[in-house]
PDB file of N, CA and C in Angstrom:
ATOM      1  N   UNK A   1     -14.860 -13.431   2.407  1.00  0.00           N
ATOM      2  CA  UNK A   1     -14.963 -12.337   3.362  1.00  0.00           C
ATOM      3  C   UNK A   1     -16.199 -11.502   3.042  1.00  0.00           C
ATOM      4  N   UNK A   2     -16.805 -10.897   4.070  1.00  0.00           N
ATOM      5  CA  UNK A   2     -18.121 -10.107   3.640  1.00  0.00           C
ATOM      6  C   UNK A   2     -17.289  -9.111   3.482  1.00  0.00           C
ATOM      7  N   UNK A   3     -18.494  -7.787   2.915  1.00  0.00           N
ATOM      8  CA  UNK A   3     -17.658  -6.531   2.620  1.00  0.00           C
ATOM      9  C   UNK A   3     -17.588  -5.781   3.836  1.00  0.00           C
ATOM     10  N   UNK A   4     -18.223  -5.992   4.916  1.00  0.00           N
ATOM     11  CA  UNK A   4     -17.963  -5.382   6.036  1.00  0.00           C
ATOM     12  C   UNK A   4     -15.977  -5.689   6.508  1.00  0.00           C
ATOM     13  N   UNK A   5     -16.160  -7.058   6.305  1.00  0.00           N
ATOM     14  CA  UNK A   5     -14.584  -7.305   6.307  1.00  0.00           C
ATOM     15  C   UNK A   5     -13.122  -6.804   5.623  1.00  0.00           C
ATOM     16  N   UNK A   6     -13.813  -7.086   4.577  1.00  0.00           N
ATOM     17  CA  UNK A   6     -13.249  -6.149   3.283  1.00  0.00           C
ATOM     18  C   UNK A   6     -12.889  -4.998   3.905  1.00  0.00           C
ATOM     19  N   UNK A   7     -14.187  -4.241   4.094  1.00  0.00           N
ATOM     20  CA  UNK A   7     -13.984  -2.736   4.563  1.00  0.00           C
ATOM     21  C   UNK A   7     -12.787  -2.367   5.718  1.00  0.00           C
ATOM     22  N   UNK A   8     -13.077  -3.110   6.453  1.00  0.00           N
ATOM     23  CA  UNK A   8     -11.969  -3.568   7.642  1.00  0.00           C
ATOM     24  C   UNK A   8     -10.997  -3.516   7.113  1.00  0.00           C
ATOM     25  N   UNK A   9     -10.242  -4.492   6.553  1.00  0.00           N
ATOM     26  CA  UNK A   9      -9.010  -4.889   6.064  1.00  0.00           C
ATOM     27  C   UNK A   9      -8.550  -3.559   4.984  1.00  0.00           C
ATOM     28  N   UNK A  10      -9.169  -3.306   3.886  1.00  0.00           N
ATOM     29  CA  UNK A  10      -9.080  -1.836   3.587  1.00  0.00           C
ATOM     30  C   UNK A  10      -8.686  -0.681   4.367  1.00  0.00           C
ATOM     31  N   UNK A  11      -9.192  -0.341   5.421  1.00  0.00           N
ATOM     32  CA  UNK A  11      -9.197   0.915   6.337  1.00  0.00           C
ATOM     33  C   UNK A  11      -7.935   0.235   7.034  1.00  0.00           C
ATOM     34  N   UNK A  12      -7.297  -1.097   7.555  1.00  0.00           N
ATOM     35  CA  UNK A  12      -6.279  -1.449   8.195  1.00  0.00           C
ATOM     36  C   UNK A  12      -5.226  -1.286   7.358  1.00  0.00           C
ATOM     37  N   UNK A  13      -5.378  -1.327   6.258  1.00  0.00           N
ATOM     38  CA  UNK A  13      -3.953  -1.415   5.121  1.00  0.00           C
ATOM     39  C   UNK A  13      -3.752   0.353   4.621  1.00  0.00           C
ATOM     40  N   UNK A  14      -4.543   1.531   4.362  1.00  0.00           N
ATOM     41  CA  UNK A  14      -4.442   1.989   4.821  1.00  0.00           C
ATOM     42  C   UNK A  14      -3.933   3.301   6.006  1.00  0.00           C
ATOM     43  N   UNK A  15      -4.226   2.465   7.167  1.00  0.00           N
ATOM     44  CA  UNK A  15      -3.608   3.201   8.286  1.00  0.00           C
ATOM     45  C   UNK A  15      -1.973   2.435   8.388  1.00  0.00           C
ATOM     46  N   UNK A  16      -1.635   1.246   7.628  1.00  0.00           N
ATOM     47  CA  UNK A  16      -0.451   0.906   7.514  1.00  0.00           C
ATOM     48  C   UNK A  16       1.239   1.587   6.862  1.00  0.00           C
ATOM     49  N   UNK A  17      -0.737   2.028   5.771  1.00  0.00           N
ATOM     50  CA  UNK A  17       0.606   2.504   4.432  1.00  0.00           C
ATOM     51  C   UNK A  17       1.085   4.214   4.914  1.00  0.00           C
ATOM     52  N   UNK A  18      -0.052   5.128   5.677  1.00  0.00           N
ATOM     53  CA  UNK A  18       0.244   5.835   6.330  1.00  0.00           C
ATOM     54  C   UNK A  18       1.543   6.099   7.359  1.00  0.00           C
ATOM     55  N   UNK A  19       1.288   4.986   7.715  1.00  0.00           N
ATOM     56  CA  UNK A  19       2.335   5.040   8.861  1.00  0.00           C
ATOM     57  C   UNK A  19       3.937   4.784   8.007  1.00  0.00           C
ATOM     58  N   UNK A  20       3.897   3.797   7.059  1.00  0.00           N
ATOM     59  CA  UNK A  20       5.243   3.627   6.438  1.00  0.00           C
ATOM     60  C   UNK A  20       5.572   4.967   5.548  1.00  0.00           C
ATOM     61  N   UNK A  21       4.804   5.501   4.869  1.00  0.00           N
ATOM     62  CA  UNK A  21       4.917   6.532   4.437  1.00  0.00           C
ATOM     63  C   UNK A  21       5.016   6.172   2.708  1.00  0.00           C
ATOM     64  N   UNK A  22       5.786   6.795   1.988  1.00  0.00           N
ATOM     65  CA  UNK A  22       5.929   6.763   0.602  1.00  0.00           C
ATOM     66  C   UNK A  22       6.638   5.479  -0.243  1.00  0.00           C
ATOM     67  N   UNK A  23       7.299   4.986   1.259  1.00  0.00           N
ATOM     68  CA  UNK A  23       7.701   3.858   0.215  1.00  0.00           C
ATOM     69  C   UNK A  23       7.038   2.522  -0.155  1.00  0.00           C
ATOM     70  N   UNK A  24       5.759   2.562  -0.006  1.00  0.00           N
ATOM     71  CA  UNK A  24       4.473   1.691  -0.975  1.00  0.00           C
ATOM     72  C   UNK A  24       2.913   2.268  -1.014  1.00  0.00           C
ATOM     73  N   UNK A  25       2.909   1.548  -2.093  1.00  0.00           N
ATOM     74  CA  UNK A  25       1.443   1.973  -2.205  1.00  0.00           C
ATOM     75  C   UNK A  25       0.569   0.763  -2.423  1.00  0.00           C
ATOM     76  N   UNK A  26      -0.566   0.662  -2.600  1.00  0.00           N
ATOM     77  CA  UNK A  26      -1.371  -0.390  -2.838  1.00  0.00           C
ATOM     78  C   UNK A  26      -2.372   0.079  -4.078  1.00  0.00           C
ATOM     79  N   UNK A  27      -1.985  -0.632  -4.887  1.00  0.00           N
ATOM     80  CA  UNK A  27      -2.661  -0.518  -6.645  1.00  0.00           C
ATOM     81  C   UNK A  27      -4.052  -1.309  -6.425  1.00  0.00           C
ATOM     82  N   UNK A  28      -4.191  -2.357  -6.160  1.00  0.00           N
ATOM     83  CA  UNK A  28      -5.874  -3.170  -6.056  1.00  0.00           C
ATOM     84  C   UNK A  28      -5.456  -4.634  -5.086  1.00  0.00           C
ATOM     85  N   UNK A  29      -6.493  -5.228  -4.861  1.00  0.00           N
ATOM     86  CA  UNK A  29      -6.589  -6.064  -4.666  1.00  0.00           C
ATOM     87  C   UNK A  29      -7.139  -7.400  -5.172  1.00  0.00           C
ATOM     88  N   UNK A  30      -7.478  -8.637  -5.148  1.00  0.00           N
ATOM     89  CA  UNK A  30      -8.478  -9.867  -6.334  1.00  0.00           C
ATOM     90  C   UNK A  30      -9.113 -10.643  -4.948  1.00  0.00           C
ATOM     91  N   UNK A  31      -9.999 -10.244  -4.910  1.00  0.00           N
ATOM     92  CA  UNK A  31     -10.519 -11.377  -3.911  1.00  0.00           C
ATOM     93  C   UNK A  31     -10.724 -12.427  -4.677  1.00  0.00           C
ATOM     94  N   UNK A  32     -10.600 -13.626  -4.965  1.00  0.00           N
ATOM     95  CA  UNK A  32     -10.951 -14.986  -4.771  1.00  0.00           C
ATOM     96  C   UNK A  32     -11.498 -16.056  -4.049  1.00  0.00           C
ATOM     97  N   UNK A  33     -12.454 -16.700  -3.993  1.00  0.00           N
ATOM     98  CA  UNK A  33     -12.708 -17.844  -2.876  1.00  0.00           C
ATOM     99  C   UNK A  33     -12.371 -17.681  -1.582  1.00  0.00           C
ATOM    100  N   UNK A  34     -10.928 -18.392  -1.581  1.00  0.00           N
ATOM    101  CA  UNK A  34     -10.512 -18.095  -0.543  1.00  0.00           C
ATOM    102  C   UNK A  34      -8.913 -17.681  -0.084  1.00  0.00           C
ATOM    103  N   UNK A  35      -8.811 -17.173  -1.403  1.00  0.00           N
ATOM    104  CA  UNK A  35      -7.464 -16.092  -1.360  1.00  0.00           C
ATOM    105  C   UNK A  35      -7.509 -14.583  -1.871  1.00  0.00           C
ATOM    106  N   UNK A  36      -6.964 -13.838  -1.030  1.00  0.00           N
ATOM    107  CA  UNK A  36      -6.853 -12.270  -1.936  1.00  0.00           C
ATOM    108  C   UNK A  36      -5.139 -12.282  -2.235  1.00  0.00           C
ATOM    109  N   UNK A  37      -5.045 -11.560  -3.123  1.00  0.00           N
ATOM    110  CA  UNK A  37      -4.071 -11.017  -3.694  1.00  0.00           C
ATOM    111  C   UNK A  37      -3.765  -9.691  -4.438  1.00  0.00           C
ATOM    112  N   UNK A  38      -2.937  -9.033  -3.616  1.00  0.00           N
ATOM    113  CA  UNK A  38      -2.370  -7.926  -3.669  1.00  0.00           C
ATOM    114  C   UNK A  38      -1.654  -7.610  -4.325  1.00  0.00           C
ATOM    115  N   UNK A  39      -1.945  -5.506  -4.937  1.00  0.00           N
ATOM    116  CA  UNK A  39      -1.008  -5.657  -5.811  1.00  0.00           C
ATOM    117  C   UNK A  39      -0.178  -3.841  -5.551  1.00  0.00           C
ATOM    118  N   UNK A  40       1.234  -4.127  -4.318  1.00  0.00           N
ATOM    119  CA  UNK A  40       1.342  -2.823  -4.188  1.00  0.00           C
ATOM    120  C   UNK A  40       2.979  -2.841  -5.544  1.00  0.00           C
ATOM    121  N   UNK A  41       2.798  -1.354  -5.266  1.00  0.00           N
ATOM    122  CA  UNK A  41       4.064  -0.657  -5.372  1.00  0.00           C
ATOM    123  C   UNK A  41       5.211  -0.261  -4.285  1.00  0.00           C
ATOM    124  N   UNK A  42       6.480  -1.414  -4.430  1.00  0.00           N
ATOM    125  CA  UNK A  42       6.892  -0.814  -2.753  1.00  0.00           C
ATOM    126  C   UNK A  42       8.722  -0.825  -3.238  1.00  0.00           C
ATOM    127  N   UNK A  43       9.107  -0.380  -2.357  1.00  0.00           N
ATOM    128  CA  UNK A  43      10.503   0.005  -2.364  1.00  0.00           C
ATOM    129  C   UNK A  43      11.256  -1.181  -1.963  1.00  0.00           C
ATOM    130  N   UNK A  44      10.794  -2.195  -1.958  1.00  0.00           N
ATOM    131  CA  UNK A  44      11.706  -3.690  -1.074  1.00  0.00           C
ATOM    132  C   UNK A  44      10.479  -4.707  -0.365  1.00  0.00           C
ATOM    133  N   UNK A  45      10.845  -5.917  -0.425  1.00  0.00           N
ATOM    134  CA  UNK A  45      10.440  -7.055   0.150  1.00  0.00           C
ATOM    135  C   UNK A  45       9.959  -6.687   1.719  1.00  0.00           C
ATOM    136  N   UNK A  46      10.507  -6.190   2.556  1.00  0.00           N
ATOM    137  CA  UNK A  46      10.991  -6.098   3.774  1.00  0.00           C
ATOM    138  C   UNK A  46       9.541  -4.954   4.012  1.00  0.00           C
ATOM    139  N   UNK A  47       9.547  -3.849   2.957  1.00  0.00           N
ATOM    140  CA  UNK A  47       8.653  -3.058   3.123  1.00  0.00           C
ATOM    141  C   UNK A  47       7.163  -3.381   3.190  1.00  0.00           C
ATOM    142  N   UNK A  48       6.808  -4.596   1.923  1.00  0.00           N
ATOM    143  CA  UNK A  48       5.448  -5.106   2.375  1.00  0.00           C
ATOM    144  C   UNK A  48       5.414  -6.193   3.549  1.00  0.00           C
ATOM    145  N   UNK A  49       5.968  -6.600   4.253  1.00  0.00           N
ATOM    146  CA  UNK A  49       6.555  -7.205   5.132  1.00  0.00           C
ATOM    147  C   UNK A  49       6.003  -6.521   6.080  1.00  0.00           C
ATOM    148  N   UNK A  50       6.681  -5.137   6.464  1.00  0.00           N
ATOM    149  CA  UNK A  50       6.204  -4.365   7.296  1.00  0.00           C
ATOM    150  C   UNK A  50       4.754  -3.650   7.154  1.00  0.00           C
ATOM    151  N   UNK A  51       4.667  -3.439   6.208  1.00  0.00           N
ATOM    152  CA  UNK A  51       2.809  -3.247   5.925  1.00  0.00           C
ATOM    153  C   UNK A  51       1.673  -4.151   6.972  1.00  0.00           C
ATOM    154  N   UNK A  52       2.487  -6.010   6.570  1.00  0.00           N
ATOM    155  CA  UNK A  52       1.218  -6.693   6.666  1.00  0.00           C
ATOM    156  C   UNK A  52       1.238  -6.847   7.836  1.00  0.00           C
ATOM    157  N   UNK A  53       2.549  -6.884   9.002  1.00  0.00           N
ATOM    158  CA  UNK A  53       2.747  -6.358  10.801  1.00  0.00           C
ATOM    159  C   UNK A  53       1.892  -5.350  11.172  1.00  0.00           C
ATOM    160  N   UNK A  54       2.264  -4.170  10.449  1.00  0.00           N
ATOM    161  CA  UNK A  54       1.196  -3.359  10.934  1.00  0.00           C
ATOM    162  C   UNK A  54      -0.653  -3.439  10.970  1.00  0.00           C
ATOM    163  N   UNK A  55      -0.729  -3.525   9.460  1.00  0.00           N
ATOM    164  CA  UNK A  55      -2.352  -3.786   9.084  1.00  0.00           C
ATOM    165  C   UNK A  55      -2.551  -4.993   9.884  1.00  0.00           C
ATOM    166  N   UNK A  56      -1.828  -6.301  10.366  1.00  0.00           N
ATOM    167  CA  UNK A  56      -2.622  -7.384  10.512  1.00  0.00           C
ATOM    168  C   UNK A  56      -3.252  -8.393   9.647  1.00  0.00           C
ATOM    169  N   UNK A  57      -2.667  -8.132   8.593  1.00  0.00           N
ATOM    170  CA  UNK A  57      -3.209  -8.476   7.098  1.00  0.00           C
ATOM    171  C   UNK A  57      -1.740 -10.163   7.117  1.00  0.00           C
ATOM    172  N   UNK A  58      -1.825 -11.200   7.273  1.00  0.00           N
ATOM    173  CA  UNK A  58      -1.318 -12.418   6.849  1.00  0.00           C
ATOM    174  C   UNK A  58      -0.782 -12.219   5.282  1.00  0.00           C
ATOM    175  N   UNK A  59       0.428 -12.559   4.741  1.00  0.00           N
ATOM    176  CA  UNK A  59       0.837 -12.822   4.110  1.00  0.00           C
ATOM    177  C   UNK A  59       1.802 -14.289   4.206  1.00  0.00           C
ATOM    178  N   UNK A  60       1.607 -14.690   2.732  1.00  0.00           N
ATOM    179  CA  UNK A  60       1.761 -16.285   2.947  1.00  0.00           C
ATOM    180  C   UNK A  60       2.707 -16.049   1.396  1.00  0.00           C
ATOM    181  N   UNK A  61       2.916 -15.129   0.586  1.00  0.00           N
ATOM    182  CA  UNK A  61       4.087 -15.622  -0.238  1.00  0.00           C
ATOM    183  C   UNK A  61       4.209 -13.543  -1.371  1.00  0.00           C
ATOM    184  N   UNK A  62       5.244 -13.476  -1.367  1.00  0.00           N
ATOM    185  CA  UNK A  62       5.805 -12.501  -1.990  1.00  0.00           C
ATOM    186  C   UNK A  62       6.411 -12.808  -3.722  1.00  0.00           C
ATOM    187  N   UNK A  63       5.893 -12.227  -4.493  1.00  0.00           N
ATOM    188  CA  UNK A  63       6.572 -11.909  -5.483  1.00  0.00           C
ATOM    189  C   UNK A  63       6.008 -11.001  -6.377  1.00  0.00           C
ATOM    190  N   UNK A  64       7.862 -10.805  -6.764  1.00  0.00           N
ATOM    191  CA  UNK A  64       8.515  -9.487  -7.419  1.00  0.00           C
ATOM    192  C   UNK A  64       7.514  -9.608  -9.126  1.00  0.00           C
ATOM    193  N   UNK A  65       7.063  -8.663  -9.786  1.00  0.00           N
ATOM    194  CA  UNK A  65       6.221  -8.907 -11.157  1.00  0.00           C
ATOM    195  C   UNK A  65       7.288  -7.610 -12.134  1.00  0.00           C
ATOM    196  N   UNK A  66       8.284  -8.057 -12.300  1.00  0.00           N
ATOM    197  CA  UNK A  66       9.171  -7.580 -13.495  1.00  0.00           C
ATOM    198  C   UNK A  66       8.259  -6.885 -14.714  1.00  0.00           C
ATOM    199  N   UNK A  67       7.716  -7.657 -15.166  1.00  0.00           N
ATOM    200  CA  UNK A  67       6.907  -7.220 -16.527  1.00  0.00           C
ATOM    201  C   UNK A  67       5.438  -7.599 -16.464  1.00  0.00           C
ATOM    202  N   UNK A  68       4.984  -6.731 -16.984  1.00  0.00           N
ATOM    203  CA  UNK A  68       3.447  -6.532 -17.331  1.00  0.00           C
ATOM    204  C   UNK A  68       3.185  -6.752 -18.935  1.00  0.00           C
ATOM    205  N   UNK A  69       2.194  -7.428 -19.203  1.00  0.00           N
ATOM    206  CA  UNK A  69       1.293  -7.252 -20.565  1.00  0.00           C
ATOM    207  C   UNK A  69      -0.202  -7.474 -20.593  1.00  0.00           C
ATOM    208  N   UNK A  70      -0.604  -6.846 -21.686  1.00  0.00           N
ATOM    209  CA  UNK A  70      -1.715  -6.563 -21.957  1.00  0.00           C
ATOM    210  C   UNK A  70      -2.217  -6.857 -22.984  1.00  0.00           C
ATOM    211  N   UNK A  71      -3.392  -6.859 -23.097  1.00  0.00           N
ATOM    212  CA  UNK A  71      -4.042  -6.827 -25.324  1.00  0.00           C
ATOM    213  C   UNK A  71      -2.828  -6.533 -26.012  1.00  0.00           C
ATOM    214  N   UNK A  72      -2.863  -4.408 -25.464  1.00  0.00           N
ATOM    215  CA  UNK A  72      -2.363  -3.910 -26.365  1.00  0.00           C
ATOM    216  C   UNK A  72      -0.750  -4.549 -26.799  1.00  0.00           C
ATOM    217  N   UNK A  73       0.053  -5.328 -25.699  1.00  0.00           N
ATOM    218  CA  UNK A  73       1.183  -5.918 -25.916  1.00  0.00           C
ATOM    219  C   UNK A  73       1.233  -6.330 -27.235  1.00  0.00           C
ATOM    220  N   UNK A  74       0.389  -6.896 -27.780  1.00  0.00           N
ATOM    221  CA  UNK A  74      -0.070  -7.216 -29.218  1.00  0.00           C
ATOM    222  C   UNK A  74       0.537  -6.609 -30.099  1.00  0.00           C
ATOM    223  N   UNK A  75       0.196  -5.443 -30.008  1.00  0.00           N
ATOM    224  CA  UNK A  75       0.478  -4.738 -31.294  1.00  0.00           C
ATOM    225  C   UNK A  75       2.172  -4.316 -31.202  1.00  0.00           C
ATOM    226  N   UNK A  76       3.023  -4.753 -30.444  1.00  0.00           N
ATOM    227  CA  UNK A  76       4.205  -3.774 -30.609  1.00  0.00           C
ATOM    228  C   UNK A  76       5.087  -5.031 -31.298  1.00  0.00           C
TER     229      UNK A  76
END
């Protein structure tokens, strides 16, 4: 995607999360080749669901990320 697109899809997600209100947020995104992947905070399945209806944004698979680690995971 160029960044004009980018920019697009940004400003559409957005006016999405606006509209749903508090129950998600959007932490970053990974562009890749030819996949992005998203990384919100949301209250239910159903909720980014409704995000990607609104924005126009295609989604092709959901999942839940229980646990996080890092470097520092290391040390504990």
């Amino acid at each position: 995607m160029s960044i004009v697109e980018l920019c697009g899809a940004a400003r559409a997600s957005n006016r999405a999360i606006e509209a749903i209100g508090s129950d998600i947020q959007w932490q970053h995104s990974y562009v890749a080749a030819d996949r992005t992947f998203c990384i919100y905070l949301a209250a239910s399945e159903e909720t980014i669901r409704r995000h990607a209806e609104l924005s126009g944004i295609p989604i092709t698979r959901i999942a839940e990320i229980p646990q996080i680690i890092d470097p520092l995971t290391a040390n504990n």
